[in-house]
Protein backbone atom coordinates (compact mmCIF):
# COMPACT_ATOMS: atom_id res chain seq x y z
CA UNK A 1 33.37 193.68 185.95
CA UNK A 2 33.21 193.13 189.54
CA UNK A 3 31.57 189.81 190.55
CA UNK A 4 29.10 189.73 193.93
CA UNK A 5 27.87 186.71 195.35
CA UNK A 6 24.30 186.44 194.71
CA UNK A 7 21.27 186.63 196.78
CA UNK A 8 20.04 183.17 195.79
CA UNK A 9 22.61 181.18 194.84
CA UNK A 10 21.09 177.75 194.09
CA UNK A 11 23.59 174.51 194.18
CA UNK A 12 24.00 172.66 190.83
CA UNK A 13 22.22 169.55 190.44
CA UNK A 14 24.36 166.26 190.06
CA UNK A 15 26.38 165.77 186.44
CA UNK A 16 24.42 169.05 185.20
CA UNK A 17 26.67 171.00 183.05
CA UNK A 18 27.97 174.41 183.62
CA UNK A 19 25.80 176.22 181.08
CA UNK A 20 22.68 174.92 182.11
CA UNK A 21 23.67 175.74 185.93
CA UNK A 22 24.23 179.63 184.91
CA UNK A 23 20.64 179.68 182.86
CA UNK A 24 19.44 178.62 186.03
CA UNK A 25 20.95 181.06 188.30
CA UNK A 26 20.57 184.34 185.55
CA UNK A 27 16.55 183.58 185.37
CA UNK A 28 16.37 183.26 189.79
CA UNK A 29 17.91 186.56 189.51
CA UNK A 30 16.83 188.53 186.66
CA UNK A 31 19.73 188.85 184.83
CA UNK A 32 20.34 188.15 181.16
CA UNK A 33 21.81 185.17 180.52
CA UNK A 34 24.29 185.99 178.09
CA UNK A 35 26.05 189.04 179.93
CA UNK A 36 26.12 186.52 183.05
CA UNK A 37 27.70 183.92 180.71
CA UNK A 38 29.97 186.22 179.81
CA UNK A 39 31.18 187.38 183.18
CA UNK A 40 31.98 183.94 184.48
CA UNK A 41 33.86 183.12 181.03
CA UNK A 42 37.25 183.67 178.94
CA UNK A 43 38.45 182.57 175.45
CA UNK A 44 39.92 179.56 175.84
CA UNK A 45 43.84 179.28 176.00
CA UNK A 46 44.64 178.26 172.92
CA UNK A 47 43.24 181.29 171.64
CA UNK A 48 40.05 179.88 169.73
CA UNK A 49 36.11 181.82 169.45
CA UNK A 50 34.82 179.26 172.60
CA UNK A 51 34.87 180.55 175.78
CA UNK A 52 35.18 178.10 179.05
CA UNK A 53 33.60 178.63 182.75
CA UNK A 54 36.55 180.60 185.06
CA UNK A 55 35.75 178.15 188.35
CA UNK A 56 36.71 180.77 190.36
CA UNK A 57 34.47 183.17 189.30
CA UNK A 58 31.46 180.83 189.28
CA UNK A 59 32.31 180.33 193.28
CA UNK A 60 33.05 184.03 193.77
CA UNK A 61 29.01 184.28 192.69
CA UNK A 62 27.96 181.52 194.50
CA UNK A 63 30.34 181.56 197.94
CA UNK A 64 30.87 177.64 197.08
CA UNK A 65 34.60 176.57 196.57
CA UNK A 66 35.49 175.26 193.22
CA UNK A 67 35.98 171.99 195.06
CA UNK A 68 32.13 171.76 195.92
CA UNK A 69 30.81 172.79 192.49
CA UNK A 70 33.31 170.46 190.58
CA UNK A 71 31.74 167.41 192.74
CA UNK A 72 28.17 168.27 190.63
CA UNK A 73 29.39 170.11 187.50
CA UNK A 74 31.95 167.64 185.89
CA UNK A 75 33.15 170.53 183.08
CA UNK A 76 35.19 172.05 185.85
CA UNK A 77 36.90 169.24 187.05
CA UNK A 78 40.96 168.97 187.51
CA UNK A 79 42.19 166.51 185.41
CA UNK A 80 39.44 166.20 183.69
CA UNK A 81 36.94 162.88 184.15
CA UNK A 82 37.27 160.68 181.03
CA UNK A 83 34.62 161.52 178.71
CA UNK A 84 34.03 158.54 177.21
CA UNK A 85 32.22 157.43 180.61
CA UNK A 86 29.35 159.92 179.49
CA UNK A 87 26.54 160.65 176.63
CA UNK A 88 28.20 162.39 174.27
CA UNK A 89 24.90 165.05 174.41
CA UNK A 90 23.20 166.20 177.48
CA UNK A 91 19.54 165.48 178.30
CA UNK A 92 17.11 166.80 180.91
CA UNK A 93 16.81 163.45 182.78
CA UNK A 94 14.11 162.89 185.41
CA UNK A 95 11.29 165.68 185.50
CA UNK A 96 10.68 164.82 189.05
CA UNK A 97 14.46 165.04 189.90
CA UNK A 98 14.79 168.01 188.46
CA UNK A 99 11.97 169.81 190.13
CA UNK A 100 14.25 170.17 193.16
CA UNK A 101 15.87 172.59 191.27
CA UNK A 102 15.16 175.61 190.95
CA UNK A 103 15.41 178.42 188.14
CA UNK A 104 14.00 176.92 185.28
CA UNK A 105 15.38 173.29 183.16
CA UNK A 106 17.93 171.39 184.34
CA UNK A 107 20.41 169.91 181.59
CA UNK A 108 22.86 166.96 182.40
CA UNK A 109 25.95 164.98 181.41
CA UNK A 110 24.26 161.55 182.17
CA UNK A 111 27.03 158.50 182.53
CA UNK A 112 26.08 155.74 180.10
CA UNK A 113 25.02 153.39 182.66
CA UNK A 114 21.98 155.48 183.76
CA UNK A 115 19.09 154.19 181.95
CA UNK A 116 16.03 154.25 184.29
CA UNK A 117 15.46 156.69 187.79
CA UNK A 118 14.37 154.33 189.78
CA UNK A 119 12.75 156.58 192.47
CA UNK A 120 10.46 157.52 190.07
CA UNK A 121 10.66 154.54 187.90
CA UNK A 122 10.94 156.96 184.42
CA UNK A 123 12.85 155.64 181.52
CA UNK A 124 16.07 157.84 180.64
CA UNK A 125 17.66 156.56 177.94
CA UNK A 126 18.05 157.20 174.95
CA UNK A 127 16.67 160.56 175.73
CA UNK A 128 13.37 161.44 173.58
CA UNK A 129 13.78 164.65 171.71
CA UNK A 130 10.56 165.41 172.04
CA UNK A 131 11.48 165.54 175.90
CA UNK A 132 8.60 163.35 176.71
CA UNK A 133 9.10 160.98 179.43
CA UNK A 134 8.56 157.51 179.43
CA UNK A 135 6.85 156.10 183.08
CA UNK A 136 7.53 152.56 183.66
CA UNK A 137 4.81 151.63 186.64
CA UNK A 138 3.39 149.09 184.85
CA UNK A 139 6.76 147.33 183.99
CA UNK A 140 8.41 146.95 187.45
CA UNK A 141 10.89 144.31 185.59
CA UNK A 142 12.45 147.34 183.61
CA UNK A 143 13.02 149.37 186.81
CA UNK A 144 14.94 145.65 188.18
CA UNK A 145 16.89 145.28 185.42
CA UNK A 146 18.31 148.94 186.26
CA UNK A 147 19.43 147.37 189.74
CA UNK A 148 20.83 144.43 188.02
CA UNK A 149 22.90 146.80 185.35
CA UNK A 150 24.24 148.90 188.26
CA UNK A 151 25.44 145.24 189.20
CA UNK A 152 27.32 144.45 186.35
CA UNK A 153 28.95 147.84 186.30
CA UNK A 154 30.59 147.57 189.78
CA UNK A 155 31.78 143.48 188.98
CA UNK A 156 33.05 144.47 184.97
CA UNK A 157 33.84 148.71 184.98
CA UNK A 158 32.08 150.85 182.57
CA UNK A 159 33.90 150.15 179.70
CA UNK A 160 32.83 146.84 179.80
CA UNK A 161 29.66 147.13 180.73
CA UNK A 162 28.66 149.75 178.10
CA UNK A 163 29.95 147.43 175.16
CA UNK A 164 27.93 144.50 177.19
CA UNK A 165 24.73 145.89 177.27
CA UNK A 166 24.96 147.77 173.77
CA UNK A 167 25.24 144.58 171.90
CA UNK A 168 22.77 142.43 174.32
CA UNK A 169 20.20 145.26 172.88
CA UNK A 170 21.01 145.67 169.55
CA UNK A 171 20.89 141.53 169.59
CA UNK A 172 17.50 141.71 170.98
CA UNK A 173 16.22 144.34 168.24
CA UNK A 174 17.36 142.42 165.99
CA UNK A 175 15.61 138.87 166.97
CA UNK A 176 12.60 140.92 168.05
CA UNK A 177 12.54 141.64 163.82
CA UNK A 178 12.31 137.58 163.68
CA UNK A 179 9.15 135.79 163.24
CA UNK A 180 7.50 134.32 166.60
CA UNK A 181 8.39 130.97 166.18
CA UNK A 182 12.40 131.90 165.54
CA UNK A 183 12.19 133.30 168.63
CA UNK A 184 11.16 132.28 172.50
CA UNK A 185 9.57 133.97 175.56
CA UNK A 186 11.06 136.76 175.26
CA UNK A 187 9.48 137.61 171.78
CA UNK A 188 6.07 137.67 173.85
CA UNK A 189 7.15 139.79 176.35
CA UNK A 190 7.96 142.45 173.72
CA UNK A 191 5.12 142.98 172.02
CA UNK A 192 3.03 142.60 175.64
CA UNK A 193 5.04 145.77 176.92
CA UNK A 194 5.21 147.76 173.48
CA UNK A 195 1.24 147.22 173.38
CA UNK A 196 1.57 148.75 177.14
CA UNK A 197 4.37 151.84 176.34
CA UNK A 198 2.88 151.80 172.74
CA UNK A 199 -1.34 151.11 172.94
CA UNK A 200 -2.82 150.28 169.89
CA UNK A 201 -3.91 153.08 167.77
CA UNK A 202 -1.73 155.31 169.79
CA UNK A 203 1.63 154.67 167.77
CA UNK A 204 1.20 158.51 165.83
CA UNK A 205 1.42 160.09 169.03
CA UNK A 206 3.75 157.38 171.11
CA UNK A 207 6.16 155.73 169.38
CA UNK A 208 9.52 156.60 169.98
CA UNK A 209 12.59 154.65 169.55
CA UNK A 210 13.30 155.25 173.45
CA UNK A 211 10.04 153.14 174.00
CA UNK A 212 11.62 150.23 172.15
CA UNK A 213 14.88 150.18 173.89
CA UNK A 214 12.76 150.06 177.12
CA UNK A 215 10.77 147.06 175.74
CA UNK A 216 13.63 144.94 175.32
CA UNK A 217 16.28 146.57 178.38
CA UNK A 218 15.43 143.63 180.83
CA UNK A 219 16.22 140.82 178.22
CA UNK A 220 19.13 142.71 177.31
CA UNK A 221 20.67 142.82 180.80
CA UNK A 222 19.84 139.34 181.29
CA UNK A 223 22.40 138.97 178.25
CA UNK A 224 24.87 141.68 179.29
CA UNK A 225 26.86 139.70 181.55
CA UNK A 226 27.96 136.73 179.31
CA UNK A 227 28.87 138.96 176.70
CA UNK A 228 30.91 141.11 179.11
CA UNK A 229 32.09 137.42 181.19
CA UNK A 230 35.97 136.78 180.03
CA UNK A 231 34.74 133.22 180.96
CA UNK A 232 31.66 133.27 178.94
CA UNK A 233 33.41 135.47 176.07
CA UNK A 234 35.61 132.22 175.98
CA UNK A 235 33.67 129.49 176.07
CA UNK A 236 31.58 131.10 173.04
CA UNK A 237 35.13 130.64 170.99
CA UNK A 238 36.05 127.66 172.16
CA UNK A 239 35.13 123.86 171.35
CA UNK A 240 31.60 122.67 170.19
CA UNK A 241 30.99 121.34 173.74
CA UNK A 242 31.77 124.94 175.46
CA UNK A 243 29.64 126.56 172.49
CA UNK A 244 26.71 123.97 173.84
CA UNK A 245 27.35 125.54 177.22
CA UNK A 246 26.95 128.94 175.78
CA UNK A 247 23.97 128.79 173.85
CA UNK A 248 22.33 126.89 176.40
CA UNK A 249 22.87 129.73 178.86
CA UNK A 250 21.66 132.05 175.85
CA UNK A 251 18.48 129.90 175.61
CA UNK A 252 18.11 130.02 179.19
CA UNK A 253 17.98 133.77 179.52
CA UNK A 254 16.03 134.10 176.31
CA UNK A 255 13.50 131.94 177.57
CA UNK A 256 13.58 129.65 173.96
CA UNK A 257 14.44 126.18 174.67
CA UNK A 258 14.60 125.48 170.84
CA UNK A 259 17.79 128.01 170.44
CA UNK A 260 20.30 126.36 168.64
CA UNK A 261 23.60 127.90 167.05
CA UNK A 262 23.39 128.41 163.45
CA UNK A 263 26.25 128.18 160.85
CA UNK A 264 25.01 130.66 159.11
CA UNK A 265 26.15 134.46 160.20
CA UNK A 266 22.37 135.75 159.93
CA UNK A 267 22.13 134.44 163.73
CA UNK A 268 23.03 137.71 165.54
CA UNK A 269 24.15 135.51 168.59
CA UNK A 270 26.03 133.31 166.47
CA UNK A 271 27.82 136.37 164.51
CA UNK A 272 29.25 137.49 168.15
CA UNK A 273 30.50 134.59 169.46
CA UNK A 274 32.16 134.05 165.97
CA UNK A 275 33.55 137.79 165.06
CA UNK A 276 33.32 139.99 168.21
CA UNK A 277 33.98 137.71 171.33
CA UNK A 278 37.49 137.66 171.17
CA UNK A 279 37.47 141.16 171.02
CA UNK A 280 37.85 143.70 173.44
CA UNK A 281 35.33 145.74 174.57
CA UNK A 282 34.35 149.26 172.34
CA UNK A 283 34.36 152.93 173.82
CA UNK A 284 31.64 155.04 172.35
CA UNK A 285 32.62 156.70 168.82
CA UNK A 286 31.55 159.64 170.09
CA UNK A 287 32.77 161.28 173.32
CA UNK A 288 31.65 164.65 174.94
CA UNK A 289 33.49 167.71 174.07
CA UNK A 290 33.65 169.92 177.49
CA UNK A 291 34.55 173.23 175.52
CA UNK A 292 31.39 173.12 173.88
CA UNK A 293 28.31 174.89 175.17
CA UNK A 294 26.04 172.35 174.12
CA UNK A 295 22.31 171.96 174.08
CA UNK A 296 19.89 169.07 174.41
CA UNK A 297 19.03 166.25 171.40
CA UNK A 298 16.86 167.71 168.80
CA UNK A 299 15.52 165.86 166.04
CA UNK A 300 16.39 166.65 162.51
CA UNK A 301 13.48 167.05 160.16
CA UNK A 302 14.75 164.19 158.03
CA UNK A 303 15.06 161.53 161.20
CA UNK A 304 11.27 162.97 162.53
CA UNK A 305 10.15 162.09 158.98
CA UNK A 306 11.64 158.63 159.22
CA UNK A 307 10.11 158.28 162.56
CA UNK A 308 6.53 159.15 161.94
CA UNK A 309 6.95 156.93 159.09
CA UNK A 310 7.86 153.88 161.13
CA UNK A 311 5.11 155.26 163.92
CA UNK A 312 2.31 154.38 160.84
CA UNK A 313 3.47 150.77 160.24
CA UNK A 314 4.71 150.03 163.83
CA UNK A 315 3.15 146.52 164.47
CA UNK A 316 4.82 145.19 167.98
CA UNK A 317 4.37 141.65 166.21
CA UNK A 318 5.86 142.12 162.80
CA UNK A 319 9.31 142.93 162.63
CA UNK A 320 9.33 145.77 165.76
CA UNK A 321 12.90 145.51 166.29
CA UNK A 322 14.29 146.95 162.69
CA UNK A 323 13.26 150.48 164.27
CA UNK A 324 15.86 150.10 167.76
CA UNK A 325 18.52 148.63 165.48
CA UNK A 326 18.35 151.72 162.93
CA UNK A 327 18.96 153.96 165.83
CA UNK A 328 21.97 156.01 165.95
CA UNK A 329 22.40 155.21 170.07
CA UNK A 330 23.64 151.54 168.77
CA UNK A 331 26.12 153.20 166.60
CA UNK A 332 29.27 152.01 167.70
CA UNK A 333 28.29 148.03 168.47
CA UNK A 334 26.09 148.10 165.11
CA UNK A 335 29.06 149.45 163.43
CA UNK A 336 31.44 146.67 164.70
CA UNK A 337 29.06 144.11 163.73
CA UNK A 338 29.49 144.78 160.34
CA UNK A 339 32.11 146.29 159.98
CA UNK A 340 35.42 144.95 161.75
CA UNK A 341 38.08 147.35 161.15
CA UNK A 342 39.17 148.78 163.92
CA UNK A 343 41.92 151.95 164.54
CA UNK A 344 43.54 152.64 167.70
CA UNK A 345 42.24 156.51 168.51
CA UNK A 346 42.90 159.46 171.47
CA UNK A 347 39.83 160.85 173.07
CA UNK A 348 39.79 164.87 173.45
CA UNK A 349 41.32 164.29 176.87
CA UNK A 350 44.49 162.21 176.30
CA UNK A 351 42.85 158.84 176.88
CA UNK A 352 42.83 155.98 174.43
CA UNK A 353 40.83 153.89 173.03
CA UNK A 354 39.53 151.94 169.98
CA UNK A 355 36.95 153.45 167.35
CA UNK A 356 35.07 151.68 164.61
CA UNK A 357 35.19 152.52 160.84
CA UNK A 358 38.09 154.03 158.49
């Protein structure tokens, strides 16, 4: 078929992938989306049923160069970007954002460190299914601890960073699932912004696991850094006296003067800095496949069953956090907690790293 460069042809947003950039331009121009997707595709090489984006004829349709529409779609970059950087599934991202583009939904490849716009100040992470957007003007602390993340990624790489603020929130789910008085200031501050992203008698309707990350994110990155610190990683392993200088940073960030570390491993804090701080840093168990036309998070009916059940006993002050810590998005740090077998793994790419479980 001979390809003509369209009347209208729209850039690509920023990290949107390729099939969500082709929806876009078939419904500007009337066309059906599957005989467009199959212009500006082949088989793969290796001779399997999926069929990849041909950059060449995307720009031949467009008049951009392949250079300029691999800077915003990342599918069609050469070598391709490490994977493992990104959410394994795409997600709309920020309503507002997106309305600058045109042709219908925009779908993106968001990297891992992306949890809040703060132009808009939305929450973006995890993604609700329900594509319901979470606005955080209320909680101008959430939208600075986004600043302060983007801090720690540029000081520790993503890598890092990702395993960093992972476990500082699975941590925090877990103590938010303590009584009050095991925990400090930072309890309070929970259940004051789930009672403001969650209103009483509103939990049917707006509870979403999403909302709970958000509740505990700035705490979180407040914790990030010593958990991604070589220097703090240490001093959590080392002698009693550089374990006092640990957990009195810990207390200090958690706001709870009366934090103390506990023999026992049912201390979450304690359970790190006794299993997992001499360890390095976890890459996601699951990594983005670029060969696969993929489509936005949906939820199963079993997981929207297990969520409207938790939505009719949610109770910000009564063991809130079990909810965020039963979430698949903690996957790979909850599975390391428990679980410290590790195996030594290639990513669909070439590049290596370590995976949790047998």
């Amino acid at each position: 078929m001979l390809l003509r460069r369209l009347p209208d042809p729209v850039p690509p947003a920023r990290h949107e992938i390729t099939a969500s950039y082709i929806a876009r331009l078939a419904r500007l121009h009337g066309l059906d989306i599957n005989d467009l997707w199959r212009c500006l595709t082949e088989r793969e090489a290796s001779g399997g049923i999926r069929r990849v984006v041909v950059p060449e004829r995307l720009a031949t349709i467009t008049g951009r160069t392949v250079h300029a529409l691999s800077g915003a779609l990342p599918e069609l970059r050469h070598p391709q970007p490490d994977w493992a950087m990104f959410r394994h599934q795409p997600q709309p991202g920020c309503p507002h954002c997106n309305a600058k583009h045109p042709g219908g939904e925009v779908i993106r490849i968001v990297p891992h460190h992306r949890y809040v716009c703060t132009q808009h100040r939305l929450w973006l992470c995890p993604s609700d299914a329900d594509g319901h957007t979470t606005p955080l003007h209320a909680l101008p602390e959430i939208v600075q601890a986004q600043r302060r993340h983007l801090r720690i990624l540029r000081r520790h790489g993503w890598a890092t960073t990702y395993d960093a603020v992972l476990t500082a929130i699975l941590i925090c789910g877990q103590l938010w699932s303590r009584p009050e008085n095991e925990n400090g200031g930072a309890w309070h501050d929970w259940v004051r912004r789930a009672g403001i992203l969650i209103p009483p008698d509103t939990a049917e309707s707006a509870f979403s696991v999403a909302r709970l990350c958000a509740v505990v994110y700035p705490e979180a990155v407040a914790l990030a850094p010593l958990f991604a610190s070589p220097y703090w990683r240490h001093q959590a392993q080392e002698s009693t006296w550089n374990r006092h200088l640990f957990n009195t940073e810990i207390a200090h960030r958690l706001r709870h003067p009366n934090y103390r570390y506990k023999e026992h491993e049912n201390d979450p804090i304690s359970h790190w800095a006794n299993m997992n701080a001499k360890r390095s840093p976890l890459t996601p168990i699951y990594v983005h496949d670029a060969k696969r036309h993929l489509r936005k998070p949906a939820l199963s009916p079993a997981i929207r069953l297990a969520q409207q059940r938790r939505a009719h006993t949610f109770d910000p002050s009564h063991r809130a956090g079990e909810a965020l810590v039963a979430h698949r998005y903690l996957a790979t740090v909850f599975r390391r907690a428990w679980d410290p077998i590790r195996r030594h793994v290639l990513s669909p790419n070439g590049n290596s790293y370590y995976q949790v479980g047998p």
